[in-house]
PDB file of N, CA and C in Angstrom:
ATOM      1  N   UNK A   1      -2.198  -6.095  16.023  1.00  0.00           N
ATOM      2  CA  UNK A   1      -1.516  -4.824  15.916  1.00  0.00           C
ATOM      3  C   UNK A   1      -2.552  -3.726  16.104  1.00  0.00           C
ATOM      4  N   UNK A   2      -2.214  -2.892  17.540  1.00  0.00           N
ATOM      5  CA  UNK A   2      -3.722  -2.071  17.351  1.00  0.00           C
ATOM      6  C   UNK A   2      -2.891  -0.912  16.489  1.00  0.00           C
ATOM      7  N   UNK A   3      -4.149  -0.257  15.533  1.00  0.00           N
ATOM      8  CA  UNK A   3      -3.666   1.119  14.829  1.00  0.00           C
ATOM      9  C   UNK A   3      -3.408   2.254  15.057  1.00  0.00           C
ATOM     10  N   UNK A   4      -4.059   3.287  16.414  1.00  0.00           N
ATOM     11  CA  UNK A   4      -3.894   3.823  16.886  1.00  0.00           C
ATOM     12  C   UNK A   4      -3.674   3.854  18.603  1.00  0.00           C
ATOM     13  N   UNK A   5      -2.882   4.261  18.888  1.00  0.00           N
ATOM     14  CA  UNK A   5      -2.602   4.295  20.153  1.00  0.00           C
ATOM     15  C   UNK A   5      -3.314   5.607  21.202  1.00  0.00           C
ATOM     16  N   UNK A   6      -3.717   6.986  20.322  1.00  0.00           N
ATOM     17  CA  UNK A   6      -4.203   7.955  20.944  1.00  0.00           C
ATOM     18  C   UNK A   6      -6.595   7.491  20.419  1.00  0.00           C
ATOM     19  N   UNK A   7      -6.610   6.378  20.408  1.00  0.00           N
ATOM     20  CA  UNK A   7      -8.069   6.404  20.233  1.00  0.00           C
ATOM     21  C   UNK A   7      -9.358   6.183  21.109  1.00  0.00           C
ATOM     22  N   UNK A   8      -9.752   7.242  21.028  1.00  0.00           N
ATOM     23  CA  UNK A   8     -11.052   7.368  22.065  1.00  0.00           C
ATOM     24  C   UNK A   8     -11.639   6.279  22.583  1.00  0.00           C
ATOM     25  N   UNK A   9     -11.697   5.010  21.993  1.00  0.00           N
ATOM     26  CA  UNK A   9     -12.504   4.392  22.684  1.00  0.00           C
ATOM     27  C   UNK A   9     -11.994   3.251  22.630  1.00  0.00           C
ATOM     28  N   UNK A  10     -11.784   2.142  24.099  1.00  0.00           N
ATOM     29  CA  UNK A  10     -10.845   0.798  23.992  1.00  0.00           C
ATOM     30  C   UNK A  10     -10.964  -0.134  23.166  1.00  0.00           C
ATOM     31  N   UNK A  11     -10.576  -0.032  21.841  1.00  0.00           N
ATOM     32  CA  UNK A  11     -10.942  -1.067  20.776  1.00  0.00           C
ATOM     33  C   UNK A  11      -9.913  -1.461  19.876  1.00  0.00           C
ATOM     34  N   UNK A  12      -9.446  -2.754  20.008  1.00  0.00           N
ATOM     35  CA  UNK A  12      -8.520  -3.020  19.187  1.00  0.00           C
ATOM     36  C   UNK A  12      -8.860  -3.229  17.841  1.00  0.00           C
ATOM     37  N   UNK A  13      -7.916  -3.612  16.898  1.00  0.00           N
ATOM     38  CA  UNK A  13      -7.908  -3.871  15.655  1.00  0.00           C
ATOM     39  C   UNK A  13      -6.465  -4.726  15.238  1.00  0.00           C
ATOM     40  N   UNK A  14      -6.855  -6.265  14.657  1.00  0.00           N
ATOM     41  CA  UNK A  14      -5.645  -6.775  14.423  1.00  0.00           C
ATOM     42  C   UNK A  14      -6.188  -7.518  13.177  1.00  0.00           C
ATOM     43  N   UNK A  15      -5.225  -7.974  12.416  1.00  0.00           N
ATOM     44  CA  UNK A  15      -5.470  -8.488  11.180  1.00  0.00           C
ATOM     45  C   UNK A  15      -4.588 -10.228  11.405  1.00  0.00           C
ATOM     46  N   UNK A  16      -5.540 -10.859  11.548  1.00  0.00           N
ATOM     47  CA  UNK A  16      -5.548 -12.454  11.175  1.00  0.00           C
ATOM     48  C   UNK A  16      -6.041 -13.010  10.291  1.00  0.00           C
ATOM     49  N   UNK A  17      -4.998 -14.577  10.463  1.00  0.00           N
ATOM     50  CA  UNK A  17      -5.000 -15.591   9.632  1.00  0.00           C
ATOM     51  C   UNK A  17      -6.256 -16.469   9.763  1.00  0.00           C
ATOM     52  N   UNK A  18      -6.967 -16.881   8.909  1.00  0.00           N
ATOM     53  CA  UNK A  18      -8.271 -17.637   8.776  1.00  0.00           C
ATOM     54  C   UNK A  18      -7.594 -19.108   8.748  1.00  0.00           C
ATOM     55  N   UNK A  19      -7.923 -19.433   9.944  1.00  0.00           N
ATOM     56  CA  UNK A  19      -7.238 -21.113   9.450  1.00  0.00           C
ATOM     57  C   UNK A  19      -8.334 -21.982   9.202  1.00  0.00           C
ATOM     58  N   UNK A  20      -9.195 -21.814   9.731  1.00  0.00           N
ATOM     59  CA  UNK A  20     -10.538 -22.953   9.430  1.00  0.00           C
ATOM     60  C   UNK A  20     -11.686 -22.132   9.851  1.00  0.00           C
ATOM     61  N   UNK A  21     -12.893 -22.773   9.467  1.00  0.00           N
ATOM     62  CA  UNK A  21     -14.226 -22.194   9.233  1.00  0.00           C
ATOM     63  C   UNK A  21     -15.238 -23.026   9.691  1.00  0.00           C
ATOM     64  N   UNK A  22     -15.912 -23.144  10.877  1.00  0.00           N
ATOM     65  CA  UNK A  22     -16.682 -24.731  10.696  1.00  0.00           C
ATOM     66  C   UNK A  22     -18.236 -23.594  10.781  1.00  0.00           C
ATOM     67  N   UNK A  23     -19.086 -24.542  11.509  1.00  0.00           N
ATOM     68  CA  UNK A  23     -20.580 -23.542  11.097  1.00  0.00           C
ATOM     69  C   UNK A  23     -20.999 -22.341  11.803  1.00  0.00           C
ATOM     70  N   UNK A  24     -20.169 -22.114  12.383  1.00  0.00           N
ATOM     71  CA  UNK A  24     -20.856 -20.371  13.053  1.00  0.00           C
ATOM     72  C   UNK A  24     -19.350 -20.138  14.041  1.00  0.00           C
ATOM     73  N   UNK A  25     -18.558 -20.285  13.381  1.00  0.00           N
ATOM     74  CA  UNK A  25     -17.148 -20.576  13.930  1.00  0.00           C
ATOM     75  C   UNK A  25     -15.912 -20.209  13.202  1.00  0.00           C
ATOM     76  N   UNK A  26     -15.282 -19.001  13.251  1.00  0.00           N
ATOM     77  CA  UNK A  26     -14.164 -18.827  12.668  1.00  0.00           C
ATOM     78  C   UNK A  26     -12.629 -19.382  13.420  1.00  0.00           C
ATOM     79  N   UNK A  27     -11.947 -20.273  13.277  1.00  0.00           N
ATOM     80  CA  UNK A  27     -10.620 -20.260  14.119  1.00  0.00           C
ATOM     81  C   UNK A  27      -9.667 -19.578  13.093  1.00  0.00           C
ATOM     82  N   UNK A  28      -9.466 -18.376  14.090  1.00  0.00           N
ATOM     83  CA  UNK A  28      -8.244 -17.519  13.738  1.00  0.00           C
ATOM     84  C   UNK A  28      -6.901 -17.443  14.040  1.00  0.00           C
ATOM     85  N   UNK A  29      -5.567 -16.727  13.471  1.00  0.00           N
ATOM     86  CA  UNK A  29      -4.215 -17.022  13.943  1.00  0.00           C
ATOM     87  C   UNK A  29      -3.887 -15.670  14.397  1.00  0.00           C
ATOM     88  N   UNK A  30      -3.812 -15.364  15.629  1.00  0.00           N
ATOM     89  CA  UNK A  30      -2.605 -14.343  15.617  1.00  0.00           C
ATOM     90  C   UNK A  30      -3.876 -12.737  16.285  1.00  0.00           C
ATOM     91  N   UNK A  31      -5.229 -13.244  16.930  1.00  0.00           N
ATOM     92  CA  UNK A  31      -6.008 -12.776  17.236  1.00  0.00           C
ATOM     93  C   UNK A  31      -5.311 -12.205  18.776  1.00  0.00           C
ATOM     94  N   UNK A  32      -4.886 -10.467  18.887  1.00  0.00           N
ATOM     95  CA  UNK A  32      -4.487  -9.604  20.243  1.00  0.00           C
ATOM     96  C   UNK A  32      -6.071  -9.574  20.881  1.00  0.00           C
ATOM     97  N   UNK A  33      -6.204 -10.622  21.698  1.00  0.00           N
ATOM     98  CA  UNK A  33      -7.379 -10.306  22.613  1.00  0.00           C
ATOM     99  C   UNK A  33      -7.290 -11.945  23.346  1.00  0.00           C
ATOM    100  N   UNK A  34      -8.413 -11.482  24.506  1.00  0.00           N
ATOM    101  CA  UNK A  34      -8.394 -12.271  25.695  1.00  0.00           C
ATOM    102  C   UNK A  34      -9.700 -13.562  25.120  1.00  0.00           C
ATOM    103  N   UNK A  35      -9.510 -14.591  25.476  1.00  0.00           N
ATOM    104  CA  UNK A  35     -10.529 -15.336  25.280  1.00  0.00           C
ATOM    105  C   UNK A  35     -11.385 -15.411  25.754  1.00  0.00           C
ATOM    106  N   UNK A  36     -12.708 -15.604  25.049  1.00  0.00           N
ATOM    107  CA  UNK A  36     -14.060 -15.179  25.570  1.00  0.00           C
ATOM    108  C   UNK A  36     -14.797 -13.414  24.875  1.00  0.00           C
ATOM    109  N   UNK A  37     -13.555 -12.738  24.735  1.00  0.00           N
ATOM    110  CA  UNK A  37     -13.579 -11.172  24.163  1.00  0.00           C
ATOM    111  C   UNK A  37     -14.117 -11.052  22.807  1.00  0.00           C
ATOM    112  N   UNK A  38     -15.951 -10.553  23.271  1.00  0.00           N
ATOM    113  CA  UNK A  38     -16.467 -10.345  21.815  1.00  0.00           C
ATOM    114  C   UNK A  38     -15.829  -9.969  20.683  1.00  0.00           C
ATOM    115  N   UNK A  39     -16.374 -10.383  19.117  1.00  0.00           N
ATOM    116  CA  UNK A  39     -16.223  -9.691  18.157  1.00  0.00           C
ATOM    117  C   UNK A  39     -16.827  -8.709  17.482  1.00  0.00           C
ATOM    118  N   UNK A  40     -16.709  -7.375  17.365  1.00  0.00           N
ATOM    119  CA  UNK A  40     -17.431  -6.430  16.947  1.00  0.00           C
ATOM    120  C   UNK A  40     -17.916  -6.298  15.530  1.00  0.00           C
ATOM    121  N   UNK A  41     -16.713  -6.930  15.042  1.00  0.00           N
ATOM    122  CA  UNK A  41     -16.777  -6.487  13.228  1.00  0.00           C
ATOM    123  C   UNK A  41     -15.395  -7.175  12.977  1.00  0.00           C
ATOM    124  N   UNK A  42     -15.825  -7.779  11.866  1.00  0.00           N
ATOM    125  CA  UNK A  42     -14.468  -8.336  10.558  1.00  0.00           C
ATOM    126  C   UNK A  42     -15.200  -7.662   9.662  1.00  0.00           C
ATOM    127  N   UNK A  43     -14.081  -7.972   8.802  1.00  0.00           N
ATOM    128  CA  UNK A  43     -13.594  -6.573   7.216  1.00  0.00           C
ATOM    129  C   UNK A  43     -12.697  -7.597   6.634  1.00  0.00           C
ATOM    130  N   UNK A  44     -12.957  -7.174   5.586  1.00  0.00           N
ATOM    131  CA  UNK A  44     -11.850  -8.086   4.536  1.00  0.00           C
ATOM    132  C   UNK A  44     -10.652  -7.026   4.660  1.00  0.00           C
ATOM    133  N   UNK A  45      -9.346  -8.120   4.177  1.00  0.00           N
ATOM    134  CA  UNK A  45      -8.199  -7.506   4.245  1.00  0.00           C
ATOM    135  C   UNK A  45      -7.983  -6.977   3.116  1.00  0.00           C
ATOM    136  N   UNK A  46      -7.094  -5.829   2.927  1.00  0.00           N
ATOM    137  CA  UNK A  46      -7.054  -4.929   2.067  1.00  0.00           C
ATOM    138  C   UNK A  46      -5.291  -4.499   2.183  1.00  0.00           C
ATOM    139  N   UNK A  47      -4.671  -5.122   1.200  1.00  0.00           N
ATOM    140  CA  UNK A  47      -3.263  -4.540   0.502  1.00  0.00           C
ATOM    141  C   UNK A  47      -2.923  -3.316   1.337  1.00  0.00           C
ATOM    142  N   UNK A  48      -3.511  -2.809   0.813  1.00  0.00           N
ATOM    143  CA  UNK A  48      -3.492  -0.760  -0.079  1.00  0.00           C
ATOM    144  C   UNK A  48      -3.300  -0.038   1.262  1.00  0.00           C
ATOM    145  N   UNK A  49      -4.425  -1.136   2.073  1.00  0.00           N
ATOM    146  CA  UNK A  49      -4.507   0.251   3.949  1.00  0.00           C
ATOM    147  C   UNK A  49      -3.443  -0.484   4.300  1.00  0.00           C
ATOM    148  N   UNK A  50      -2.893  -1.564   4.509  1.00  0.00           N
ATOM    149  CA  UNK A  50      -2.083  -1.869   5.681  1.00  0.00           C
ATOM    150  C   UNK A  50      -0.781  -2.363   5.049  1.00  0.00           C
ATOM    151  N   UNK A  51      -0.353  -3.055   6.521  1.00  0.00           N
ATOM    152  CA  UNK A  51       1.596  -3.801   5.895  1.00  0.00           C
ATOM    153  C   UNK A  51       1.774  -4.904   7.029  1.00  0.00           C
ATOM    154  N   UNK A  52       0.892  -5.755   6.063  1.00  0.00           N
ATOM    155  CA  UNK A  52       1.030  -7.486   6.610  1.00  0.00           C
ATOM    156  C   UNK A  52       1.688  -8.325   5.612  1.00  0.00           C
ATOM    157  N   UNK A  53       2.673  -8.957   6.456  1.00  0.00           N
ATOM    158  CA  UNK A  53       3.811  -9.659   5.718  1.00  0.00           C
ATOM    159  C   UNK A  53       3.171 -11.087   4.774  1.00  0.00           C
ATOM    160  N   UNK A  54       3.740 -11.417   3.970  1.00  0.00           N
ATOM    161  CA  UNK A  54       3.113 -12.694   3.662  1.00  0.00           C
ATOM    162  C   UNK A  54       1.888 -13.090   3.680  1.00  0.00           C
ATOM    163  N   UNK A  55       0.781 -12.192   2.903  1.00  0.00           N
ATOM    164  CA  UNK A  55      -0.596 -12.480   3.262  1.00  0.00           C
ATOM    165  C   UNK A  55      -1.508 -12.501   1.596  1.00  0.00           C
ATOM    166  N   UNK A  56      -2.218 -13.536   1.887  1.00  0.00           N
ATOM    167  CA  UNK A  56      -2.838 -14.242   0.835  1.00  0.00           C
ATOM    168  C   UNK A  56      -4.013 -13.503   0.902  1.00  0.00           C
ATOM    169  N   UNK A  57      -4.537 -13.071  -0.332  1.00  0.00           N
ATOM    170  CA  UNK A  57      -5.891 -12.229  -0.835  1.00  0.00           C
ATOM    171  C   UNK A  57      -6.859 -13.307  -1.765  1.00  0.00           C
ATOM    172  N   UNK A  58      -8.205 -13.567  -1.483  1.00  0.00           N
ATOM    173  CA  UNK A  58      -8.963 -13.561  -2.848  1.00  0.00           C
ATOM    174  C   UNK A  58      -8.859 -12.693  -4.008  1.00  0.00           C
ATOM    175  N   UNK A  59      -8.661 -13.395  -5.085  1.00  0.00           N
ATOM    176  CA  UNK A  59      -9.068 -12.633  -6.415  1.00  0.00           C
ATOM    177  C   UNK A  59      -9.691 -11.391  -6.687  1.00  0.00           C
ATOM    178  N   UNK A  60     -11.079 -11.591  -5.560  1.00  0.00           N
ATOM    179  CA  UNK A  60     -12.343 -10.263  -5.697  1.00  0.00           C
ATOM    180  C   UNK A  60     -11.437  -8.892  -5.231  1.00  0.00           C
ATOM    181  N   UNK A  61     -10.508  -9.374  -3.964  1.00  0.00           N
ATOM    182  CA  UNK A  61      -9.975  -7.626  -3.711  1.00  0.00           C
ATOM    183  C   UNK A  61      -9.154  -6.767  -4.748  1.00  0.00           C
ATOM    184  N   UNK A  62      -8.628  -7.572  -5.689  1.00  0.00           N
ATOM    185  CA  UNK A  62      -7.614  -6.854  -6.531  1.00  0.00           C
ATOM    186  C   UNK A  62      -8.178  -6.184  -7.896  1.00  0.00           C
ATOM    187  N   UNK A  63      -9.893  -7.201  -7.815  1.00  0.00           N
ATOM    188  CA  UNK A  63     -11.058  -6.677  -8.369  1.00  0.00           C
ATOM    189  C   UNK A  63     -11.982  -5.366  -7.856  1.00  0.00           C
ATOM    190  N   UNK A  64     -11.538  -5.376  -6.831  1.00  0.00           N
ATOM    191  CA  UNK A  64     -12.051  -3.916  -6.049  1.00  0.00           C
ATOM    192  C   UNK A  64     -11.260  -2.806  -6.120  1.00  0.00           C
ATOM    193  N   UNK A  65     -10.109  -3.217  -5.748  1.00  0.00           N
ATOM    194  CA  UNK A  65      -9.270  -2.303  -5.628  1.00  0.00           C
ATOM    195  C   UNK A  65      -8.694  -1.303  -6.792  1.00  0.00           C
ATOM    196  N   UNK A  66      -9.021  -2.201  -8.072  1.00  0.00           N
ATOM    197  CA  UNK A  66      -8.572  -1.805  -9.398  1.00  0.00           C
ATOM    198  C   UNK A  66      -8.502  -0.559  -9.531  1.00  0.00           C
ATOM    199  N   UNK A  67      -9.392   0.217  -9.443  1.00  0.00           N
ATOM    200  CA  UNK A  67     -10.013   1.554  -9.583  1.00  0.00           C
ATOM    201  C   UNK A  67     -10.462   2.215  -8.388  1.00  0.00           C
ATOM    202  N   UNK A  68     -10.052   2.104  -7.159  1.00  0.00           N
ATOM    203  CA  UNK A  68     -10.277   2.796  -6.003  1.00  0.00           C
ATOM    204  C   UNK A  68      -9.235   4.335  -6.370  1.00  0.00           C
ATOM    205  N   UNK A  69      -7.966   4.165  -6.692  1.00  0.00           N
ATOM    206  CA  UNK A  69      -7.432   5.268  -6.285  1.00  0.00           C
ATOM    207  C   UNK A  69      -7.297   6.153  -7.640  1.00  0.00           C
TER     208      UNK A  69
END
C-alpha cells in the first residue's frame, strides 16, 4: 500500500507479513515491488500510524507505545 501518492521521490512503502527468517534472508507476504528491487529500510509495525487488518504485534510495541501520545 504506497502512502502517499503526491511524493517527491519514487519510493514505495508497504507493510508485510514475516513468514520466515533464515540467515540474511527475510521471506515476506504481500511485498508491492518487482523482484530483485532493493530494500531501503524496514521499521517495525506500529498500530497507532496505520490500518492493517488482522495483524500480530510483539509485546515490546504496546510497551512503546504506552506513553507516546
Amino acid at each position: 500500500m504506497r502512502r502517499e501518492l503526491c511524493y517527491r521521490y519514487p519510493l514505495g512503502t508497504t507493510a508485510v507479513a514475516i513468514m520466515d527468517i533464515h540467515k540474511d534472508r527475510l521471506i515476506v507476504k504481500g511485498l508491492d515491488a518487482i523482484h530483485g528491487t532493493p530494500v531501503l529500510d524496514m521499521k517495525p509495525y506500529f498500530p497507532a500510524f496505520d490500518h492493517v487488518s488482522d495483524v500480530q504485534v510483539p509485546d515490546w510495541v504496546g510497551y512503546l507505545m504506552k506513553h507516546y501520545f
